[in-house]
N, C-alpha and C. Protein backbone atom coordinates (compact mmCIF):
# COMPACT_ATOMS: atom_id res chain seq x y z
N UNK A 1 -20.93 -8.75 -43.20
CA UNK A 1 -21.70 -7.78 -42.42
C UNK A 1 -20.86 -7.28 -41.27
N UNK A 2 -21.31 -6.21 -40.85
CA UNK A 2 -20.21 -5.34 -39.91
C UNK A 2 -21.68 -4.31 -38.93
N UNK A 3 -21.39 -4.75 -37.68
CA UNK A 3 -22.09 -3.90 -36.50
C UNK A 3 -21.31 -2.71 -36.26
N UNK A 4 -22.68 -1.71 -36.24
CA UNK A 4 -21.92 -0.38 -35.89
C UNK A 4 -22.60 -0.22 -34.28
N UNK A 5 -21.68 0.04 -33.43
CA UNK A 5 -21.48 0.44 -32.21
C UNK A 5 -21.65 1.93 -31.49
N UNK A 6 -22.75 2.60 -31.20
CA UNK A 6 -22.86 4.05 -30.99
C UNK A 6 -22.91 4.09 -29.81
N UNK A 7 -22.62 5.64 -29.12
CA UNK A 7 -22.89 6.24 -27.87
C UNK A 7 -21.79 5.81 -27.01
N UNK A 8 -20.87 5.50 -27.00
CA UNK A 8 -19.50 4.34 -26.47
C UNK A 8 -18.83 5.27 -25.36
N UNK A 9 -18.69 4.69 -24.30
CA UNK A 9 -17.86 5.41 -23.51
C UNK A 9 -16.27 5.76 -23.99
N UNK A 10 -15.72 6.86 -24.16
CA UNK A 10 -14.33 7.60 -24.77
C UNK A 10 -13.62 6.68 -23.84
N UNK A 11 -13.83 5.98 -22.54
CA UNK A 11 -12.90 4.98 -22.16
C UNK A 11 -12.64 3.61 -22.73
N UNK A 12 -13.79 3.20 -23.81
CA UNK A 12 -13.46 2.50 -23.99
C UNK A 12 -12.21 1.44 -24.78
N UNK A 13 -11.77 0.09 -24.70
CA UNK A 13 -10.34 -0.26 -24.76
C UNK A 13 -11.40 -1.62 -26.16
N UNK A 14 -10.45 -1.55 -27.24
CA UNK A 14 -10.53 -3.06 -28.18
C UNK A 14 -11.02 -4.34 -27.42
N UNK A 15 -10.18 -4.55 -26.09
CA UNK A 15 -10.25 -5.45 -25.38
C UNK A 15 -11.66 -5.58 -24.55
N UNK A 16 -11.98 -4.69 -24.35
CA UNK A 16 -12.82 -4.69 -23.76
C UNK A 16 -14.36 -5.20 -24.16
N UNK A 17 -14.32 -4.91 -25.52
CA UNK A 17 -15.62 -4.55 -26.50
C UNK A 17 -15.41 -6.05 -27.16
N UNK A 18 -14.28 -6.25 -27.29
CA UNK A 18 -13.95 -8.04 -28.11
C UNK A 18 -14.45 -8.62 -26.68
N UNK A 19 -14.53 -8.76 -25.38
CA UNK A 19 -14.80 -9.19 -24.38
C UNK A 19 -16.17 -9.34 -24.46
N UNK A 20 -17.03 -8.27 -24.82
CA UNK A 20 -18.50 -8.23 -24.26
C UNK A 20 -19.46 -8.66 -25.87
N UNK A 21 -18.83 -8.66 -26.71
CA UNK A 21 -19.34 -9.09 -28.07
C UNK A 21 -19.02 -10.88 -27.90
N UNK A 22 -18.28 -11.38 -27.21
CA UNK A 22 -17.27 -12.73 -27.39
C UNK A 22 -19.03 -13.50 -27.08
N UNK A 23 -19.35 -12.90 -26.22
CA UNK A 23 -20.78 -13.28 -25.45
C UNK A 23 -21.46 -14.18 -26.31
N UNK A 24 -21.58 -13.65 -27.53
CA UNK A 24 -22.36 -14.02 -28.67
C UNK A 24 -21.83 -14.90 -30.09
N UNK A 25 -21.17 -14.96 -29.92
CA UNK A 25 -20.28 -15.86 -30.61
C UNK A 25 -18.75 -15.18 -31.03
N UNK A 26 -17.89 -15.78 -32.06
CA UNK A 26 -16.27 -15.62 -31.89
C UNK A 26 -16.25 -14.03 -32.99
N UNK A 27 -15.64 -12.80 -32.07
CA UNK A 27 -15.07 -11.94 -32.98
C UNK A 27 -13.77 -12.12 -33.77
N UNK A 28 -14.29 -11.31 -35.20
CA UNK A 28 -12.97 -11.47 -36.21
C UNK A 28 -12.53 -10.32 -35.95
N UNK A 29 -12.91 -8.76 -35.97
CA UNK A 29 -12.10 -7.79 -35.59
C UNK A 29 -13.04 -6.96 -35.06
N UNK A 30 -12.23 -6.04 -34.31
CA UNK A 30 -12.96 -4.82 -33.63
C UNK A 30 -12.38 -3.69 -34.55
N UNK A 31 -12.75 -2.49 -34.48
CA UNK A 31 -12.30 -1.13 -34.77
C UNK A 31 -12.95 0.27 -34.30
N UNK A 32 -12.08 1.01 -33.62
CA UNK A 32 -12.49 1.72 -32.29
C UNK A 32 -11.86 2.86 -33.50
N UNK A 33 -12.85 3.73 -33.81
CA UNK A 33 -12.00 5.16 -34.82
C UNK A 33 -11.46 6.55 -33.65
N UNK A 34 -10.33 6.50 -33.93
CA UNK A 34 -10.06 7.95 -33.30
C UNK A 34 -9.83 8.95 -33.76
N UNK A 35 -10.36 9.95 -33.19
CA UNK A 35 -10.19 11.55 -33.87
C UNK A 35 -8.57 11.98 -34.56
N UNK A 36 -8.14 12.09 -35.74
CA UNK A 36 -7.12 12.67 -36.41
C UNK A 36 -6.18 13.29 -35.22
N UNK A 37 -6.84 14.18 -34.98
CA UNK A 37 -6.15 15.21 -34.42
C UNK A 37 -5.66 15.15 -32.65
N UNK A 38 -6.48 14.29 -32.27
CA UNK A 38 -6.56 14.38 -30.53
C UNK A 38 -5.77 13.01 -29.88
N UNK A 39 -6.03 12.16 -31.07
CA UNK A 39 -5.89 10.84 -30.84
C UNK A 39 -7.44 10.00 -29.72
N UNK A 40 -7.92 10.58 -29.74
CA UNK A 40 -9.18 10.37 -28.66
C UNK A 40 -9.88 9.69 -29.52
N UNK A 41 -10.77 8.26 -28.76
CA UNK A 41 -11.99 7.51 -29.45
C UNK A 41 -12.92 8.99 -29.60
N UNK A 42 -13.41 9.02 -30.29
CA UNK A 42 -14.47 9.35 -31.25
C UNK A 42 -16.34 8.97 -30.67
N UNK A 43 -16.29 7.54 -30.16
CA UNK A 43 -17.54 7.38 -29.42
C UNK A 43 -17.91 6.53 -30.08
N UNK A 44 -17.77 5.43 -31.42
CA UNK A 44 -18.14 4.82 -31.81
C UNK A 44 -17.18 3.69 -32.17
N UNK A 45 -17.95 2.09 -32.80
CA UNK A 45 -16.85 1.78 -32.80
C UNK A 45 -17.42 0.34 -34.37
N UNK A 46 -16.89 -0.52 -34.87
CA UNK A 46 -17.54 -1.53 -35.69
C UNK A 46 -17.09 -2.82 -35.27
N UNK A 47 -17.81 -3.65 -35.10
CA UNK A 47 -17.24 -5.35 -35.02
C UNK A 47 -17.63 -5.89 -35.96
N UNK A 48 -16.94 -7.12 -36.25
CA UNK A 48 -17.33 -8.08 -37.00
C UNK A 48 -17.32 -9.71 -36.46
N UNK A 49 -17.78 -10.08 -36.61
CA UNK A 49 -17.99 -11.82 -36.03
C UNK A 49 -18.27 -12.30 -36.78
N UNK A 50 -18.07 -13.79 -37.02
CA UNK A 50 -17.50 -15.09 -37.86
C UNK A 50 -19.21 -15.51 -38.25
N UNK A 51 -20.20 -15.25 -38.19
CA UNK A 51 -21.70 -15.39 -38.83
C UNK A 51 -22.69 -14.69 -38.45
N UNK A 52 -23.48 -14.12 -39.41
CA UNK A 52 -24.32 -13.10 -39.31
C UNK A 52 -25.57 -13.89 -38.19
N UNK A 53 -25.66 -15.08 -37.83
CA UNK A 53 -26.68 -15.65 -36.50
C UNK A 53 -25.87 -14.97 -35.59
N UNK A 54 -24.53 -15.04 -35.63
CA UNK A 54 -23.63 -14.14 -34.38
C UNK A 54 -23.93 -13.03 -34.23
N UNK A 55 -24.12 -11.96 -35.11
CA UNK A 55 -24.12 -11.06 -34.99
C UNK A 55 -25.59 -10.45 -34.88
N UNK A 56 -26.33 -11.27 -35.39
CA UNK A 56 -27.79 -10.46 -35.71
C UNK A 56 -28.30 -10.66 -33.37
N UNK A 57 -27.85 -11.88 -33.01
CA UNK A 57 -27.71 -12.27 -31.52
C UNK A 57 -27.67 -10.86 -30.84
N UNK A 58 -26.36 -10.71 -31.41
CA UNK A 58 -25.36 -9.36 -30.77
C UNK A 58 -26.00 -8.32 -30.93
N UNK A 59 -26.58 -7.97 -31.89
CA UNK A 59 -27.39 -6.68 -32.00
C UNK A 59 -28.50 -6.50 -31.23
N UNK A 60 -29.63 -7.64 -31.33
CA UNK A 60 -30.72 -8.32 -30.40
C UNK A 60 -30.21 -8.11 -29.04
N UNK A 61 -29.76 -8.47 -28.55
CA UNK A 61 -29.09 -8.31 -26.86
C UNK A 61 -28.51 -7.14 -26.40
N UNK A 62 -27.53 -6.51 -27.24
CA UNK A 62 -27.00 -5.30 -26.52
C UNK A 62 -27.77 -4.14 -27.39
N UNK A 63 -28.74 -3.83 -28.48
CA UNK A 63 -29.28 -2.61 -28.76
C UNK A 63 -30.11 -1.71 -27.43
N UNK A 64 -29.72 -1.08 -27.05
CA UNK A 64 -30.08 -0.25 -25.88
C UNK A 64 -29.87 -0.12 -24.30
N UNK A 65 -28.90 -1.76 -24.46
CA UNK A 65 -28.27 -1.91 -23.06
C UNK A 65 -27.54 -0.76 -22.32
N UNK A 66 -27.49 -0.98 -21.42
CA UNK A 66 -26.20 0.03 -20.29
C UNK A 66 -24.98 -0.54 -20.64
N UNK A 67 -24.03 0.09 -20.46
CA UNK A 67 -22.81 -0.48 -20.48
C UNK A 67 -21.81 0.94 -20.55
N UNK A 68 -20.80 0.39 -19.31
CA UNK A 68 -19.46 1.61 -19.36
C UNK A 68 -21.11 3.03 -19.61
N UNK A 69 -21.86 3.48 -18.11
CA UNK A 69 -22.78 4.13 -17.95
C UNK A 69 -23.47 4.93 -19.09
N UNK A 70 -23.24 3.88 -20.62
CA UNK A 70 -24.01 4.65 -21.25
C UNK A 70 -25.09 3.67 -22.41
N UNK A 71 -25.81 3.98 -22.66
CA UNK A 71 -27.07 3.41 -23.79
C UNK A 71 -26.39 3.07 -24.81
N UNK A 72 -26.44 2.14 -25.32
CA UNK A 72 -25.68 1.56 -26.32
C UNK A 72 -26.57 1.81 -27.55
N UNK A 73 -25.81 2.09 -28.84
CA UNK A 73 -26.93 1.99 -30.27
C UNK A 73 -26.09 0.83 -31.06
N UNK A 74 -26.94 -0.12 -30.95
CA UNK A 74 -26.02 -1.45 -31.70
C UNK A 74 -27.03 -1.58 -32.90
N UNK A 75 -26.62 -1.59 -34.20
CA UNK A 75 -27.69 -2.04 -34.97
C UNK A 75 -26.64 -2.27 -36.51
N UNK A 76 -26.89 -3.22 -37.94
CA UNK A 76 -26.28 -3.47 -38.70
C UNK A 76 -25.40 -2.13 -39.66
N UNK A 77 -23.89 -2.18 -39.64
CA UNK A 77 -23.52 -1.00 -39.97
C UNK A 77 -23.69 -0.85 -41.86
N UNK A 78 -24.24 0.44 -41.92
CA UNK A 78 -24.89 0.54 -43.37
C UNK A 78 -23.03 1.13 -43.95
N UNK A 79 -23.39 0.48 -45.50
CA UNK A 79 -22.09 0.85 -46.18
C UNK A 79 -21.97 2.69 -46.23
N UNK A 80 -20.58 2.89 -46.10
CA UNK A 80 -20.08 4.10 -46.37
C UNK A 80 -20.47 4.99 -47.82
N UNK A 81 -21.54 5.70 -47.54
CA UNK A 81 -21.85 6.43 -48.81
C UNK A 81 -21.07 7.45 -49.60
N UNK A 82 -20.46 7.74 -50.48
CA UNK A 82 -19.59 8.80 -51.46
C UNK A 82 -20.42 9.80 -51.06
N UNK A 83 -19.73 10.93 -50.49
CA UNK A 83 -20.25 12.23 -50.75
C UNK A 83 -19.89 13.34 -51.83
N UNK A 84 -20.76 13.12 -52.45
CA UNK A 84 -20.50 14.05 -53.63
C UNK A 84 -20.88 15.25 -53.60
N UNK A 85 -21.01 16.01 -52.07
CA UNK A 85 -21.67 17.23 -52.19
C UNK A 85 -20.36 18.02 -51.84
N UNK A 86 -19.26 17.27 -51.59
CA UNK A 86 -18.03 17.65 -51.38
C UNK A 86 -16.98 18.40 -52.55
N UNK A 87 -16.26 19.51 -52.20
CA UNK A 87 -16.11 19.86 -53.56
C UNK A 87 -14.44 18.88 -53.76
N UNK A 88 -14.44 18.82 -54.61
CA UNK A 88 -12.70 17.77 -55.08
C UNK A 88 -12.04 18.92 -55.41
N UNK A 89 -10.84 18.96 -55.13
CA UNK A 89 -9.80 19.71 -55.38
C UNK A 89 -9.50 20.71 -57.25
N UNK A 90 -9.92 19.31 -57.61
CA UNK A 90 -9.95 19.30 -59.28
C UNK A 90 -10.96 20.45 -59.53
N UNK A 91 -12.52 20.14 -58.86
CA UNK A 91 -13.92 21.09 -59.47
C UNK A 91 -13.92 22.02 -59.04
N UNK A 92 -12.94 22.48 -58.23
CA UNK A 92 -13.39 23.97 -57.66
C UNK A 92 -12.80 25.16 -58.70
N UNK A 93 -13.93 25.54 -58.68
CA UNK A 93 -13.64 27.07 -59.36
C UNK A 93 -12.99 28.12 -58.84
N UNK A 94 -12.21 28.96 -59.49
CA UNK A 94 -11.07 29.75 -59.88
C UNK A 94 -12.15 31.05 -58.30
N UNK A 95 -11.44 31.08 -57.09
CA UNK A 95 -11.56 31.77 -56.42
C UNK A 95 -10.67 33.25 -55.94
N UNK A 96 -11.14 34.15 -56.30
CA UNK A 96 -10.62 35.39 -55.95
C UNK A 96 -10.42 36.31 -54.14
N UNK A 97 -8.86 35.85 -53.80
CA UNK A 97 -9.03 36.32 -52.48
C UNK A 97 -9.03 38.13 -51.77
């Protein structure tokens, strides 16, 4: 299981977030996504910790807290869905410019 982390201050540092999760029992990894292009956090972020009592804690305690002046959205991160409404390189039809 993997916590997804919303609303995140753009200051925030790995270190920082492994700091305030540690609270609740031992993190295995953090991951802070940054924008392609800017190199800039993005605003969100995922942890993971060594048992889901750890983590379900972690969610319980910081879902809606303050922190780095903003509302936190902590809640269990749902798997990455395939978007298939996307066209693939392969299906696209023969376009006339």
């Amino acid at each position: 299981m993997s916590i997804f982390i919303g609303n995140l201050s753009y200051e925030v540092t790995e270190k920082e977030l492994q700091s305030v999760f540690a609270e609740y029992g031992s993190v295995k990894r953090v991951n802070i996504p940054t924008d392609r292009e800017t190199g800039r956090v993005r605003g969100f972020a995922f942890v993971e910790m060594e048992s889901a009592t750890e983590e379900d804690k972690a969610i319980t305690a910081l879902d809606g807290a303050e922190w780095m002046g903003r509302a936190l959205k902590v809640n269990q991160a749902k798997p990455r869905e395939n978007n298939n409404n996307r066209e693939s390189f392969g299906n696209r039809q023969s376009r006339r410019y």
